[in-house]
PDB file of N, CA and C in Angstrom:
ATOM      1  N   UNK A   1     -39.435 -26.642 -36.293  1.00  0.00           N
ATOM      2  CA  UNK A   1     -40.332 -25.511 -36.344  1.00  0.00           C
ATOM      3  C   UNK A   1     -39.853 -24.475 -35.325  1.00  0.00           C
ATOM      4  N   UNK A   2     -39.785 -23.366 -35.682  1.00  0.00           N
ATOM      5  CA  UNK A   2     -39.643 -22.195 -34.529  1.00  0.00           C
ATOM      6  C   UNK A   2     -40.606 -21.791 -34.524  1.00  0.00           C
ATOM      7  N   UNK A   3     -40.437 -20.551 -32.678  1.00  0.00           N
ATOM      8  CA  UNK A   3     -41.472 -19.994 -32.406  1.00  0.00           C
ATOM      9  C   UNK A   3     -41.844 -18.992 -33.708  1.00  0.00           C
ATOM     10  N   UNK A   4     -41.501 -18.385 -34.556  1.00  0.00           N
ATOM     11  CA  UNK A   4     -42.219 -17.617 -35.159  1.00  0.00           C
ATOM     12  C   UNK A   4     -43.370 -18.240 -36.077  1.00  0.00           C
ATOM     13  N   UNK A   5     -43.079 -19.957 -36.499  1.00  0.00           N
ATOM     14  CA  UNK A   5     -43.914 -20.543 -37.091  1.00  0.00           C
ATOM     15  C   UNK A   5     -45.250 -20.907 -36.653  1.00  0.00           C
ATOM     16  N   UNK A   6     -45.092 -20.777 -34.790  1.00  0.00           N
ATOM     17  CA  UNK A   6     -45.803 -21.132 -33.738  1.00  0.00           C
ATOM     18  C   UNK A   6     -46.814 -19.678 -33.891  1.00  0.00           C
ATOM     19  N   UNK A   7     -48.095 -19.883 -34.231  1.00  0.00           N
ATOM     20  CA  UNK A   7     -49.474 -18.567 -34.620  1.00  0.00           C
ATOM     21  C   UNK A   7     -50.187 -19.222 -33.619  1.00  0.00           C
ATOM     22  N   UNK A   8     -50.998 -18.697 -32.662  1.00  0.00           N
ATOM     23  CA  UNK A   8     -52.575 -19.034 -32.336  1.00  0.00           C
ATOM     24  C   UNK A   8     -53.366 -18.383 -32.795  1.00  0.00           C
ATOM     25  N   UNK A   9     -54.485 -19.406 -33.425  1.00  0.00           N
ATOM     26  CA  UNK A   9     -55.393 -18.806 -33.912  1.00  0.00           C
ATOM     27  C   UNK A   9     -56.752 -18.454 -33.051  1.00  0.00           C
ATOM     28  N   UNK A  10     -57.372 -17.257 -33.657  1.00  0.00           N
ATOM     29  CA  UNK A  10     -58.595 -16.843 -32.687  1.00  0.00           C
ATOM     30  C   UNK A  10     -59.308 -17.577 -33.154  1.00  0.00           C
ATOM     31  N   UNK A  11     -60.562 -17.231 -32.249  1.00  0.00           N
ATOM     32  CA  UNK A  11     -61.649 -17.661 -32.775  1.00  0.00           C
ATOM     33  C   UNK A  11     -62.265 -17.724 -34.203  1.00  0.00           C
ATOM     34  N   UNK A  12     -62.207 -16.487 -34.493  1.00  0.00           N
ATOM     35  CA  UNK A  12     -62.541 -16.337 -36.059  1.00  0.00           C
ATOM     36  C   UNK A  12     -61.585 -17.062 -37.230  1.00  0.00           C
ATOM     37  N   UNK A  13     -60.767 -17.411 -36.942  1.00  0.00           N
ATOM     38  CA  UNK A  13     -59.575 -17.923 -37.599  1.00  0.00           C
ATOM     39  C   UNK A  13     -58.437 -17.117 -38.041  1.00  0.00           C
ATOM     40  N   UNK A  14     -58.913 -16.079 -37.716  1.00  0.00           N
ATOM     41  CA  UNK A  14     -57.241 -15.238 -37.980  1.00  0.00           C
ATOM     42  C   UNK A  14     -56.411 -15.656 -36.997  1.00  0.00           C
ATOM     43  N   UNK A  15     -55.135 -15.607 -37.397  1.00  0.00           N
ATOM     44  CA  UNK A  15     -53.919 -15.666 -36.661  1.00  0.00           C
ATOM     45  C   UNK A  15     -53.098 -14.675 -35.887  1.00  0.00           C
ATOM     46  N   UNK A  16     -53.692 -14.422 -34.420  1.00  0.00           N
ATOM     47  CA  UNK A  16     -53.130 -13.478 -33.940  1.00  0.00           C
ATOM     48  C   UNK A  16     -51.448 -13.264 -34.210  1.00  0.00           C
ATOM     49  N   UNK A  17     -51.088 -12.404 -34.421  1.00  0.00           N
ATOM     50  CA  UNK A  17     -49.389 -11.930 -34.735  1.00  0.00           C
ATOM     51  C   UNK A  17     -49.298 -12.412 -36.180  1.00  0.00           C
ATOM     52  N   UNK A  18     -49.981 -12.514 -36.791  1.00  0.00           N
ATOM     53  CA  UNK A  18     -49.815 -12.903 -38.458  1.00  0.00           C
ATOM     54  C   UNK A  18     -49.677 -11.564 -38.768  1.00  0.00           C
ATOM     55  N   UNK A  19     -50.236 -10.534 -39.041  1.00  0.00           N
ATOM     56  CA  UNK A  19     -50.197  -8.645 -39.419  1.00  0.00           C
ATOM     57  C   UNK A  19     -50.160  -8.742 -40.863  1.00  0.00           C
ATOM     58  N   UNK A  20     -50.417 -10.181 -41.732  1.00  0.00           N
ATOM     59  CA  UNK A  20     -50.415  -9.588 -43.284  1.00  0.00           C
ATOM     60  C   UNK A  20     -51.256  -8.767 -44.225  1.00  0.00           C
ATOM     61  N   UNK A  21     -52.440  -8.667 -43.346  1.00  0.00           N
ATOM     62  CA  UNK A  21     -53.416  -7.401 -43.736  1.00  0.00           C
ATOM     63  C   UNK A  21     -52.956  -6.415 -43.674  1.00  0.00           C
ATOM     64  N   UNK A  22     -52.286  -5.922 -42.400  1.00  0.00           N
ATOM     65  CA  UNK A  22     -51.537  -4.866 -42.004  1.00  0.00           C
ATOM     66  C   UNK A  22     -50.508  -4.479 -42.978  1.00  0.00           C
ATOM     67  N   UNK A  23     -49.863  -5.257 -43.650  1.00  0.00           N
ATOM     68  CA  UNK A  23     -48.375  -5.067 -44.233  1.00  0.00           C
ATOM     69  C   UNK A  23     -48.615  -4.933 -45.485  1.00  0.00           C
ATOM     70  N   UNK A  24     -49.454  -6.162 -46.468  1.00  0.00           N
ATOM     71  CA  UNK A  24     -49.258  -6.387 -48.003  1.00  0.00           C
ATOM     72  C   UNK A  24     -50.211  -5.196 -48.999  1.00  0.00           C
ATOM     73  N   UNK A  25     -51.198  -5.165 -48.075  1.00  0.00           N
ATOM     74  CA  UNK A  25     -52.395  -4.434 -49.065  1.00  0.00           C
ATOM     75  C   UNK A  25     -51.820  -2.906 -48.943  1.00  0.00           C
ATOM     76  N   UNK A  26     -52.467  -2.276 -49.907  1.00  0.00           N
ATOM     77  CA  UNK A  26     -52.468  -0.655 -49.628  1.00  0.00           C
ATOM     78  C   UNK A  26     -53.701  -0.273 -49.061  1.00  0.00           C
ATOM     79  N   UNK A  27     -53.852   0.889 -48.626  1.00  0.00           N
ATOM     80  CA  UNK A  27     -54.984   1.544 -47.670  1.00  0.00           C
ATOM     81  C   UNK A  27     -55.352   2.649 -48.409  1.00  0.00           C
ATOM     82  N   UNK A  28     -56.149   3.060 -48.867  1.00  0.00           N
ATOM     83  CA  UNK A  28     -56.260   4.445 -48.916  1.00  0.00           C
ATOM     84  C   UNK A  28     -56.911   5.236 -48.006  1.00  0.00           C
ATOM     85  N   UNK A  29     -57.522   4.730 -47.418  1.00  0.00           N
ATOM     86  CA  UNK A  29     -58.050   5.411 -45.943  1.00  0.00           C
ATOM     87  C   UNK A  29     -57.503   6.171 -44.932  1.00  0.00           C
ATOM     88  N   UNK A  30     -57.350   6.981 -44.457  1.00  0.00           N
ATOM     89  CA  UNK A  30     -56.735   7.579 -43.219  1.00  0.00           C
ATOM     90  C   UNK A  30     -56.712   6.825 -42.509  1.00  0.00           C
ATOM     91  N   UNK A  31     -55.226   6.856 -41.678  1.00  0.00           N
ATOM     92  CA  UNK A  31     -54.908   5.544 -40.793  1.00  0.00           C
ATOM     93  C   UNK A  31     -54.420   6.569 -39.735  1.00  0.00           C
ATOM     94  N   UNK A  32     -54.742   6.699 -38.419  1.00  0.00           N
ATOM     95  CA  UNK A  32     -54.358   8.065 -37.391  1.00  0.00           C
ATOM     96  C   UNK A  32     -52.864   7.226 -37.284  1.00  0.00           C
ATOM     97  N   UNK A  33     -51.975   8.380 -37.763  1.00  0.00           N
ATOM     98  CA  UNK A  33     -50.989   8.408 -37.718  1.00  0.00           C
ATOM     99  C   UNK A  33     -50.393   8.336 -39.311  1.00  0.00           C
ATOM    100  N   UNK A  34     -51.083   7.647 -39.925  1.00  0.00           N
ATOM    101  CA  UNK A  34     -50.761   7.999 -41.654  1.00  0.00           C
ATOM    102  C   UNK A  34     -52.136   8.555 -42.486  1.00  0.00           C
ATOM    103  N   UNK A  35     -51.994  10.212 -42.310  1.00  0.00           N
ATOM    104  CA  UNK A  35     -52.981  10.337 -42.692  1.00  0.00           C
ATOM    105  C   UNK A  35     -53.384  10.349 -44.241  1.00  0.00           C
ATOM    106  N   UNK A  36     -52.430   9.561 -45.083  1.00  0.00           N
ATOM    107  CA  UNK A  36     -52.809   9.618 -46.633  1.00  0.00           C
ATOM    108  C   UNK A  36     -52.716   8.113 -46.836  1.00  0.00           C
ATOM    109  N   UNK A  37     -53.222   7.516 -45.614  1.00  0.00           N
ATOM    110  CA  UNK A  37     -53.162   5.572 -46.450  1.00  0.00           C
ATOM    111  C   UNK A  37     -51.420   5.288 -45.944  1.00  0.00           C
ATOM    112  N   UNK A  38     -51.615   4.229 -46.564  1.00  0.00           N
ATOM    113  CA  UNK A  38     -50.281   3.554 -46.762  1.00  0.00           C
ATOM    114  C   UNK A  38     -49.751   2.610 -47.741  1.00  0.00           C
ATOM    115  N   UNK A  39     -48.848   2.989 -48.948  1.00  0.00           N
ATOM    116  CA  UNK A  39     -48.558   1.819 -49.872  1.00  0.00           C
ATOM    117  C   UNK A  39     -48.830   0.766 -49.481  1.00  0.00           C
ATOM    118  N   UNK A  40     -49.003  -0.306 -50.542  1.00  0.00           N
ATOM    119  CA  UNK A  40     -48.680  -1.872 -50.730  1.00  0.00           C
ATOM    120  C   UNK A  40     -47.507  -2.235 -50.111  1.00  0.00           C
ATOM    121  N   UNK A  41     -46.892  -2.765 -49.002  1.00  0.00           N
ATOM    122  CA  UNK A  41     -46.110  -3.632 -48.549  1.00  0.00           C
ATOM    123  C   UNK A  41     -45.425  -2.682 -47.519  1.00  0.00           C
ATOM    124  N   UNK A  42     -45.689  -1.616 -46.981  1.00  0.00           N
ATOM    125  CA  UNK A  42     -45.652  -0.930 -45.682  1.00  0.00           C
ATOM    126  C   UNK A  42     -46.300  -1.557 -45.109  1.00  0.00           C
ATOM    127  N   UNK A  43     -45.505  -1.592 -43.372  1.00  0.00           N
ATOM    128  CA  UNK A  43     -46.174  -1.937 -42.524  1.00  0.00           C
ATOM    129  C   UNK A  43     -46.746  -0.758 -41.959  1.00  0.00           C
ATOM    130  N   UNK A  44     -48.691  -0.936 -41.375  1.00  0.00           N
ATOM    131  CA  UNK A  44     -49.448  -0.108 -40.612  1.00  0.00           C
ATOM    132  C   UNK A  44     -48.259   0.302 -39.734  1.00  0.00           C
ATOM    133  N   UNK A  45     -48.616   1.433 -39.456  1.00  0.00           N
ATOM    134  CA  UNK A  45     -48.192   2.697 -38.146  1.00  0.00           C
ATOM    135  C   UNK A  45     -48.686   1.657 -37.124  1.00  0.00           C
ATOM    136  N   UNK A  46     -50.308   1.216 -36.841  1.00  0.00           N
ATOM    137  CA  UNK A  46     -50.743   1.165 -35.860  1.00  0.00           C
ATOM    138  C   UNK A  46     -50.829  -0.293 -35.472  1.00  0.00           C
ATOM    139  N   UNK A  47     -49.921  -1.195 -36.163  1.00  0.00           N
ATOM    140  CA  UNK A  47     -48.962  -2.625 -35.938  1.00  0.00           C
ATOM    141  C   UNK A  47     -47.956  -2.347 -34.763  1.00  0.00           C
ATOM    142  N   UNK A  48     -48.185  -3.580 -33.493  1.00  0.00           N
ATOM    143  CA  UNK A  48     -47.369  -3.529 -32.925  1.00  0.00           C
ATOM    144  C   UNK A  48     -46.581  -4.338 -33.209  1.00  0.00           C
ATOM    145  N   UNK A  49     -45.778  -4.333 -32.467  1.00  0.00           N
ATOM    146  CA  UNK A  49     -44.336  -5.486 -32.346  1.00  0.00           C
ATOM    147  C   UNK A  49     -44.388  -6.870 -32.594  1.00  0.00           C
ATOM    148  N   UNK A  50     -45.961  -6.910 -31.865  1.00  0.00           N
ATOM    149  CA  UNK A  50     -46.494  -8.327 -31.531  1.00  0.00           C
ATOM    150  C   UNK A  50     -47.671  -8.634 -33.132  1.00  0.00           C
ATOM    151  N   UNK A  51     -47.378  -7.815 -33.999  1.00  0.00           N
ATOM    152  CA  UNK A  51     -48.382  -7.543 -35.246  1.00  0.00           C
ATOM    153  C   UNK A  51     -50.014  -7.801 -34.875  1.00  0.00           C
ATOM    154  N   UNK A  52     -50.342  -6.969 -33.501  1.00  0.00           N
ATOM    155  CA  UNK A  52     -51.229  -7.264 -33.407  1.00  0.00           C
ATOM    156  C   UNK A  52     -51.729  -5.515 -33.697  1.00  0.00           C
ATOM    157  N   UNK A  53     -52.938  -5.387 -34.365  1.00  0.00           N
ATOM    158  CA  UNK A  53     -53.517  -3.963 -34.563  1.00  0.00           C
ATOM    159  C   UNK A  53     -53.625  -3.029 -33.251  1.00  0.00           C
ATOM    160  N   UNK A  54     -53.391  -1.992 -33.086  1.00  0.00           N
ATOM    161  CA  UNK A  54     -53.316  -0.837 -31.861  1.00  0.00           C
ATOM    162  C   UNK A  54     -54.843  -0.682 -31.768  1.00  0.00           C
ATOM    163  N   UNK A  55     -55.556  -0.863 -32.793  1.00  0.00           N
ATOM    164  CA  UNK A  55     -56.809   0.334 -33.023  1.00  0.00           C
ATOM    165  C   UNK A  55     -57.887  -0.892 -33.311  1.00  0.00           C
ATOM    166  N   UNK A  56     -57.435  -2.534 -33.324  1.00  0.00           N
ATOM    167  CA  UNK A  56     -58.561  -3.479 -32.647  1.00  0.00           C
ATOM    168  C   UNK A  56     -59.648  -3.290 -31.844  1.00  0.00           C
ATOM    169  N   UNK A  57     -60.776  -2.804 -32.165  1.00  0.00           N
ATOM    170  CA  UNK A  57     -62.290  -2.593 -31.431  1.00  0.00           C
ATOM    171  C   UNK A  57     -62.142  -1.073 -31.597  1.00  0.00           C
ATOM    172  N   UNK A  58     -61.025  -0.175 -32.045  1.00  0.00           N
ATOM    173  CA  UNK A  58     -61.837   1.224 -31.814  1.00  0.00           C
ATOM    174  C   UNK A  58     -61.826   1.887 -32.869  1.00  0.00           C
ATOM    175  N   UNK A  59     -63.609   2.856 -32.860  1.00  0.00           N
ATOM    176  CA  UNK A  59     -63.968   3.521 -33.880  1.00  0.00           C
ATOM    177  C   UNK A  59     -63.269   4.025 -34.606  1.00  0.00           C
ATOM    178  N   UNK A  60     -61.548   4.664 -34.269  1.00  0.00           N
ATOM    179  CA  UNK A  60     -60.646   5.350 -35.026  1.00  0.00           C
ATOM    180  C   UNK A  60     -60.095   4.532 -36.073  1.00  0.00           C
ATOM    181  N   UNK A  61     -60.257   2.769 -36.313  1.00  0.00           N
ATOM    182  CA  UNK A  61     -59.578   2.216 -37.076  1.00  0.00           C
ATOM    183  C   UNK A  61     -60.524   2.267 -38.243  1.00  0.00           C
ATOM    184  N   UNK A  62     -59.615   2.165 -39.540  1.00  0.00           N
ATOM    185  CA  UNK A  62     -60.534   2.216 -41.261  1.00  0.00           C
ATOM    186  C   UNK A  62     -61.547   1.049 -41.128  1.00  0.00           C
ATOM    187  N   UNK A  63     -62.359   1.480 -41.803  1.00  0.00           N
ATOM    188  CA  UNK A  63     -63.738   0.808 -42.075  1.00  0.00           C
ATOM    189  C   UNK A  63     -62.941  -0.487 -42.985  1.00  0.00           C
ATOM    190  N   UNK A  64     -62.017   0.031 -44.114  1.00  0.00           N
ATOM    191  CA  UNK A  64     -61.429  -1.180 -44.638  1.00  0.00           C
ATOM    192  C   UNK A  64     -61.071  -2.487 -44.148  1.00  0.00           C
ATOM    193  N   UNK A  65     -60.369  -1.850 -42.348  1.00  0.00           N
ATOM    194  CA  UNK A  65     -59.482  -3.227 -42.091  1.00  0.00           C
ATOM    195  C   UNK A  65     -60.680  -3.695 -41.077  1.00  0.00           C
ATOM    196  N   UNK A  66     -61.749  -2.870 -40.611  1.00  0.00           N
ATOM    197  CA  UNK A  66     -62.767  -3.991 -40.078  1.00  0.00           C
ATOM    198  C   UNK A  66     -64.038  -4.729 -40.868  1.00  0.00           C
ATOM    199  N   UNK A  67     -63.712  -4.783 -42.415  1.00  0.00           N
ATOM    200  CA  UNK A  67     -64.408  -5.017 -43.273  1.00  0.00           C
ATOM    201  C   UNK A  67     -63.266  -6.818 -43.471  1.00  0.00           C
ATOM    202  N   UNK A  68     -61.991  -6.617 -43.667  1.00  0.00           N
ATOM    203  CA  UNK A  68     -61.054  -7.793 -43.876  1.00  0.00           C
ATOM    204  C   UNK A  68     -61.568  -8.807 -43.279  1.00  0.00           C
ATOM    205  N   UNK A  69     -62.110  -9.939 -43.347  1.00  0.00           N
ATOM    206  CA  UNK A  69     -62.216 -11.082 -42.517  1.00  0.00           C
ATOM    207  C   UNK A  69     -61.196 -12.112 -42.896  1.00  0.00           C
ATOM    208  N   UNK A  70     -60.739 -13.165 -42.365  1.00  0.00           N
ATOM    209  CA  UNK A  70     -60.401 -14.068 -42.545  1.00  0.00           C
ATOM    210  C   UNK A  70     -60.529 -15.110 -43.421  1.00  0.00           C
ATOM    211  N   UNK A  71     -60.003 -15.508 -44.040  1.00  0.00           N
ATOM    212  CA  UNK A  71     -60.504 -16.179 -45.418  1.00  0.00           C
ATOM    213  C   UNK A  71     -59.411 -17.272 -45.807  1.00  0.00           C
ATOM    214  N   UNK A  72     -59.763 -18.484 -45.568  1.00  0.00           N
ATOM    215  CA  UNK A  72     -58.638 -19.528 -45.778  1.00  0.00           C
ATOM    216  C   UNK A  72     -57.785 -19.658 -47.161  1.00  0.00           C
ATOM    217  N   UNK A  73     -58.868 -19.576 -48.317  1.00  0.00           N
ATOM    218  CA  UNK A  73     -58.013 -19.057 -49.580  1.00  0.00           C
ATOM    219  C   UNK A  73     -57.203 -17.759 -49.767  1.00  0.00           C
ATOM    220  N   UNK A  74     -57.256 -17.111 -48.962  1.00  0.00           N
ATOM    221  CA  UNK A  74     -56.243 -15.757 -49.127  1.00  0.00           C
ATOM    222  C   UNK A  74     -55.072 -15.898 -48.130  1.00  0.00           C
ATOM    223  N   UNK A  75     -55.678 -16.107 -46.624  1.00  0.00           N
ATOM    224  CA  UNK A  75     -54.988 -16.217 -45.445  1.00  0.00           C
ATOM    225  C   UNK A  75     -53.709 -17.748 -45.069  1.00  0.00           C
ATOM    226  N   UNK A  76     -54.530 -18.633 -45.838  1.00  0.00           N
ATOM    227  CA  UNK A  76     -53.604 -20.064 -46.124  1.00  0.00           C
ATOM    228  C   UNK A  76     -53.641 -20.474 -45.007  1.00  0.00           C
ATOM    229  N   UNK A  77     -51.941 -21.476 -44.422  1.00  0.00           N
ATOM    230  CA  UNK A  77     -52.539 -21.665 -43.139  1.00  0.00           C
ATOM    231  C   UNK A  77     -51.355 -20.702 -42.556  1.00  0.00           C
ATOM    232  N   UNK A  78     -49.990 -20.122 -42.973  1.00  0.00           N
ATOM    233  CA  UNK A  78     -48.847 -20.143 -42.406  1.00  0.00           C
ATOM    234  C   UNK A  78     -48.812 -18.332 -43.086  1.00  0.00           C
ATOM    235  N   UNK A  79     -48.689 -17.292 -41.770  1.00  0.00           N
ATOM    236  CA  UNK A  79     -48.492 -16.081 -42.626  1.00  0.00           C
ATOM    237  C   UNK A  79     -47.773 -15.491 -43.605  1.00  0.00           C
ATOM    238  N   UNK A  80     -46.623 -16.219 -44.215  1.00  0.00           N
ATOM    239  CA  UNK A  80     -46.294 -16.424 -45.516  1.00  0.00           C
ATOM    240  C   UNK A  80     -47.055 -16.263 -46.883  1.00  0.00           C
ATOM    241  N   UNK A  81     -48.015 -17.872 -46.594  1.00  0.00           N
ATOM    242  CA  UNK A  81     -49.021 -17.414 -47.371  1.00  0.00           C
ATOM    243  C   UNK A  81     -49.974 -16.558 -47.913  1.00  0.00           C
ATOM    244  N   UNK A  82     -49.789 -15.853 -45.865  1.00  0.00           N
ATOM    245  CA  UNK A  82     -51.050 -14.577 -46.283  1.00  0.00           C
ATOM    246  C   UNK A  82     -50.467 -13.326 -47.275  1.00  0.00           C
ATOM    247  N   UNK A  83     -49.302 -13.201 -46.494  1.00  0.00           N
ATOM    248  CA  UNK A  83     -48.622 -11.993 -47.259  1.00  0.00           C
ATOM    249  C   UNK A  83     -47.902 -11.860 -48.506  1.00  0.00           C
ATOM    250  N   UNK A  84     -47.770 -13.337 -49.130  1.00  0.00           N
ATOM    251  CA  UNK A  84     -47.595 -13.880 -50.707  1.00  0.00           C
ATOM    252  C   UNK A  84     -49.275 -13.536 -51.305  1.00  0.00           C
ATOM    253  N   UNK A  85     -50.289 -13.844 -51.001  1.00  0.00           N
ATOM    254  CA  UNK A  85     -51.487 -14.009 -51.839  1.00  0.00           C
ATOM    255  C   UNK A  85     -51.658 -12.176 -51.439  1.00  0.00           C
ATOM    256  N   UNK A  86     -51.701 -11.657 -50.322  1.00  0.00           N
ATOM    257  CA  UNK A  86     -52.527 -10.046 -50.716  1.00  0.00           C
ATOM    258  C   UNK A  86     -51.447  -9.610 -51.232  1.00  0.00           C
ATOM    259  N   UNK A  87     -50.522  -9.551 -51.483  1.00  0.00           N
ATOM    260  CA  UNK A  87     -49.148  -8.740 -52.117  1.00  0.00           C
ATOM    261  C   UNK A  87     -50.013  -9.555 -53.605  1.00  0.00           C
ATOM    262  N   UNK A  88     -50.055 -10.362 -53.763  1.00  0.00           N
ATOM    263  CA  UNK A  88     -49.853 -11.124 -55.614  1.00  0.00           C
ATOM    264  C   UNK A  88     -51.675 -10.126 -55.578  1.00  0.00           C
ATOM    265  N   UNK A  89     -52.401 -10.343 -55.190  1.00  0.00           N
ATOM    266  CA  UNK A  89     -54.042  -9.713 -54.854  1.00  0.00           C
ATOM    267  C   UNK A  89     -53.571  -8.233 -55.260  1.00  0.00           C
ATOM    268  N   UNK A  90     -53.101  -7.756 -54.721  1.00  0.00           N
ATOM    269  CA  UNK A  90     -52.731  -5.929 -54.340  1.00  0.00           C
ATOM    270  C   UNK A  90     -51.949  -5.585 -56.020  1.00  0.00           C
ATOM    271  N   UNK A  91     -51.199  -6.361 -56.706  1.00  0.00           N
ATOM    272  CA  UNK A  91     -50.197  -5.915 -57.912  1.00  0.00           C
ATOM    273  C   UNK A  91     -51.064  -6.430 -58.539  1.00  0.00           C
ATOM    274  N   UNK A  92     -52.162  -7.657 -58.860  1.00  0.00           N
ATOM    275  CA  UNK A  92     -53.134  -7.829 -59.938  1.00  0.00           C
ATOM    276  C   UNK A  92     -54.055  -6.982 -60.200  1.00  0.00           C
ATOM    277  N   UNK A  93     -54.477  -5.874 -59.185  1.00  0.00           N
ATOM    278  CA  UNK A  93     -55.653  -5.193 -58.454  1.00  0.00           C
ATOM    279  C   UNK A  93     -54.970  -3.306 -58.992  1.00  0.00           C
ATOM    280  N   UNK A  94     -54.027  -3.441 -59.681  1.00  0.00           N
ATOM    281  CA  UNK A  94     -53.523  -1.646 -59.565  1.00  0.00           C
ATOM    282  C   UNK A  94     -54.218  -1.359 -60.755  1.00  0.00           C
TER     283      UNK A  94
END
């Protein structure tokens, strides 16, 4: 196993540094810094390095991505999974 396989999970059960919310879905929301959304399988502007969200707790982030919860059938256990199921979610969904 390598460290990238290595996730801690929060409390809620998301996987900090997982970012597949961030990456697979499209947005249509204003994202400060992309102000027309962002395709399906772009990564957020406001993803760091560490795929952790910039805009975590503040009012400037989309109502969308603080609506996302965690969800073991979408999220799986390994972020692979996550970003295989909202990518397959996101192209069933156009």
């Amino acid at each position: 196993m390598s460290n990238d396989d290595i996730i801690v999970k929060q409390p809620a059960g998301c996987r900090a540094g997982c970012g597949a919310c961030c990456i697979a879905p499209s947005i249509s929301s204003a994202i400060p810094g992309m102000p027309q959304g962002k395709p399906a399988g772009m990564r957020c502007i406001q993803l760091d390095d560490d795929n952790l969200c910039r805009l975590f707790g503040d009012p400037s982030r989309p109502k969308v991505c603080g609506n996302f919860h965690f969800d073991i059938s979408i999220c799986g256990e390994q972020r692979d999974q996550a970003l295989a199921t909202l990518a397959y979610l996101e192209a069933e969904t156009r």
